[in-house]
Protein backbone atom coordinates (compact mmCIF):
# COMPACT_ATOMS: atom_id res chain seq x y z
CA UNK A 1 63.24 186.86 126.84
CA UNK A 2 64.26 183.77 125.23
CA UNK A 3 65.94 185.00 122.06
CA UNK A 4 69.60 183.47 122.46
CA UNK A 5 72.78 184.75 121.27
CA UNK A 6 76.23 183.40 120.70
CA UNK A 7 77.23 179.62 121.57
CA UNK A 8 73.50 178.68 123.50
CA UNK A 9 71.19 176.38 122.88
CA UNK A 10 67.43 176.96 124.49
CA UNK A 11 64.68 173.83 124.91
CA UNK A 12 62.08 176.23 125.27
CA UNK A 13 61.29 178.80 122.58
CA UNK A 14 57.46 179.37 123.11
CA UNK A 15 58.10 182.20 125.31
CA UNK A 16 57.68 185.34 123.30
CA UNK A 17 58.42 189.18 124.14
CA UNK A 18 55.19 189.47 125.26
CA UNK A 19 55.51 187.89 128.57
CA UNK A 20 58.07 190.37 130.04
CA UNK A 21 55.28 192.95 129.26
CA UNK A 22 52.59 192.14 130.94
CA UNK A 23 51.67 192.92 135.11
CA UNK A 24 53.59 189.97 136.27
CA UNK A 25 54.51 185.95 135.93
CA UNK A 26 56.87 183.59 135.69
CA UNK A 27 59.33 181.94 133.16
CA UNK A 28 60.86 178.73 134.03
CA UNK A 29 63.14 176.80 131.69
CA UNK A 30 66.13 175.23 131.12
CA UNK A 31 69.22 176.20 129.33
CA UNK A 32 72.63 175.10 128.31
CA UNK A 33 75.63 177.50 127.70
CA UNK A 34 78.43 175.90 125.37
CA UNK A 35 81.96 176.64 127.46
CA UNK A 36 84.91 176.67 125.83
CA UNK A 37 87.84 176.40 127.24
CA UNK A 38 86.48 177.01 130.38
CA UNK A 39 84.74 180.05 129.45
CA UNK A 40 80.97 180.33 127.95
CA UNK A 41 78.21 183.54 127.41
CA UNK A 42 74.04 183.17 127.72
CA UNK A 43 72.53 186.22 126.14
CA UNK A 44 68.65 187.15 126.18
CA UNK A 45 68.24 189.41 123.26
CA UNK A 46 66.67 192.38 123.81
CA UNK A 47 63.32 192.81 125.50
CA UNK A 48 60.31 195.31 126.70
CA UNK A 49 60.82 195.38 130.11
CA UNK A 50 59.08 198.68 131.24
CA UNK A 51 60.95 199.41 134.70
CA UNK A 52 59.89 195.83 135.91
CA UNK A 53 61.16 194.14 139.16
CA UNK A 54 62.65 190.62 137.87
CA UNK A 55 63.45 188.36 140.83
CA UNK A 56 65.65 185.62 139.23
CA UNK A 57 66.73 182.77 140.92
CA UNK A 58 69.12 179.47 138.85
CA UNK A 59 71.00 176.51 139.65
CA UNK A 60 73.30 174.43 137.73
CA UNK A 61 72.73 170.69 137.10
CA UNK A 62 75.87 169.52 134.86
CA UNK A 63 78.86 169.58 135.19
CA UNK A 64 78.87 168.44 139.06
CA UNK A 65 82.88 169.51 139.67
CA UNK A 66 84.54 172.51 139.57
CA UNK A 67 83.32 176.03 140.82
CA UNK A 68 81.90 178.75 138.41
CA UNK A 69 82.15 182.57 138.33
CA UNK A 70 78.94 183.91 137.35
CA UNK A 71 78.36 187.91 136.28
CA UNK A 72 75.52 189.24 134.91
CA UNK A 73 75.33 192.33 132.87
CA UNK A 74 72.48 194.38 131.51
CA UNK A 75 73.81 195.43 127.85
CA UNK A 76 70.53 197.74 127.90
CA UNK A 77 71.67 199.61 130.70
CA UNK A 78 75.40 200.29 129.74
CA UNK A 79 76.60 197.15 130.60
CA UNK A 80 75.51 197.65 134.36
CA UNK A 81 76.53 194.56 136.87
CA UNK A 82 73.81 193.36 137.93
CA UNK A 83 74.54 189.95 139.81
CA UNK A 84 78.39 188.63 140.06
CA UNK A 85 79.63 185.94 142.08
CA UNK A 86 82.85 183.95 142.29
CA UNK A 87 82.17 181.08 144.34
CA UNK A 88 78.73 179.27 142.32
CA UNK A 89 78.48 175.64 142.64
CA UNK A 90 76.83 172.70 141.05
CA UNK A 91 73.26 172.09 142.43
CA UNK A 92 73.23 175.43 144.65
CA UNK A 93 70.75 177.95 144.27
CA UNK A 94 71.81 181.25 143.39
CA UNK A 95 69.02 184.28 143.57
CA UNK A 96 68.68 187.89 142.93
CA UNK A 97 66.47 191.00 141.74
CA UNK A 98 67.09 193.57 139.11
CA UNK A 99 64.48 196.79 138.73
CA UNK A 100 64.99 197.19 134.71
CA UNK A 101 64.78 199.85 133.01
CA UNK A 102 62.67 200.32 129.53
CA UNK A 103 64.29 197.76 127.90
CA UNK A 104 66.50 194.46 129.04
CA UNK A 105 69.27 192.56 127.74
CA UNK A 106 71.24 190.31 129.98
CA UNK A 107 74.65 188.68 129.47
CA UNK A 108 75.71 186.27 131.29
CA UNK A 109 79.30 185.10 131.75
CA UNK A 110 79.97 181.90 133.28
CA UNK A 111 84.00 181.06 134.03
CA UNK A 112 85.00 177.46 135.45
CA UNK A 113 87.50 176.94 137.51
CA UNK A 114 88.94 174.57 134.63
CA UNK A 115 90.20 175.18 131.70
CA UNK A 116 88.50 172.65 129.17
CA UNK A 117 85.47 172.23 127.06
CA UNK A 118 81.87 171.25 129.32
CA UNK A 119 78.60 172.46 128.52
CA UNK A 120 76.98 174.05 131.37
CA UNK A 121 72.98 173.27 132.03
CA UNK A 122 71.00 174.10 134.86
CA UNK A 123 67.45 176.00 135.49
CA UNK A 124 66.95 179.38 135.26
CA UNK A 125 63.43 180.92 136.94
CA UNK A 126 62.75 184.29 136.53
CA UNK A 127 59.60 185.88 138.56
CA UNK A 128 58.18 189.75 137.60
């Protein structure tokens, strides 16, 4: 689930497909979403989920002001909400889970609560 989309940059690409296949495990990595104007999208790719339980849990690092509006939608599963939240701050733990369906393809759209130019990093840990 690390094929990226849009205005992201990944530092770890040696996850393939194949992980979010198997009976269960864990990917932990970093990322960086590129905000623009205060606005900025993360986007998996597509990937073989096979009705999986994901329990996801992330935190952002940079920048340390400002609050974020996080939603996350599966574009597999028409667009379906899966996580939103208004009120995400730097260095706080955010965590849900998501039963997927065949396939998965999460969006993520992150909204600061100013309008300029930032690039948002953090950890992102996803356990199935």
């Amino acid at each position: 689930m690390t094929k990226l989309i849009n205005n992201v940059k990944n530092e770890n690409n040696a996850i393939s497909e194949e992980v979010a296949t198997t009976s269960g495990g864990n990917i932990q990595q970093a990322f960086e979403i590129n905000v623009y104007d205060g606005k900025g999208f993360y986007e998996t790719g597509v990937s073989n989920t096979f009705w999986s339980r994901l329990f996801i849990t992330a935190k952002i690092f940079q920048p340390q002001n400002g609050i974020w509006s996080i939603i996350i939608r599966d574009k597999a599963n028409k667009n379906l909400v899966v996580y939103e939240n208004n009120y995400v701050l730097h260095d706080k733990e955010i965590s849900f889970n998501y039963k997927t369906g065949l396939k998965v393809n999460l969006l993520i759209e992150a909204t600061w609560t100013q309008a300029k130019d930032t690039i948002l990093s953090g950890e992102l840990s996803i356990n199935y």
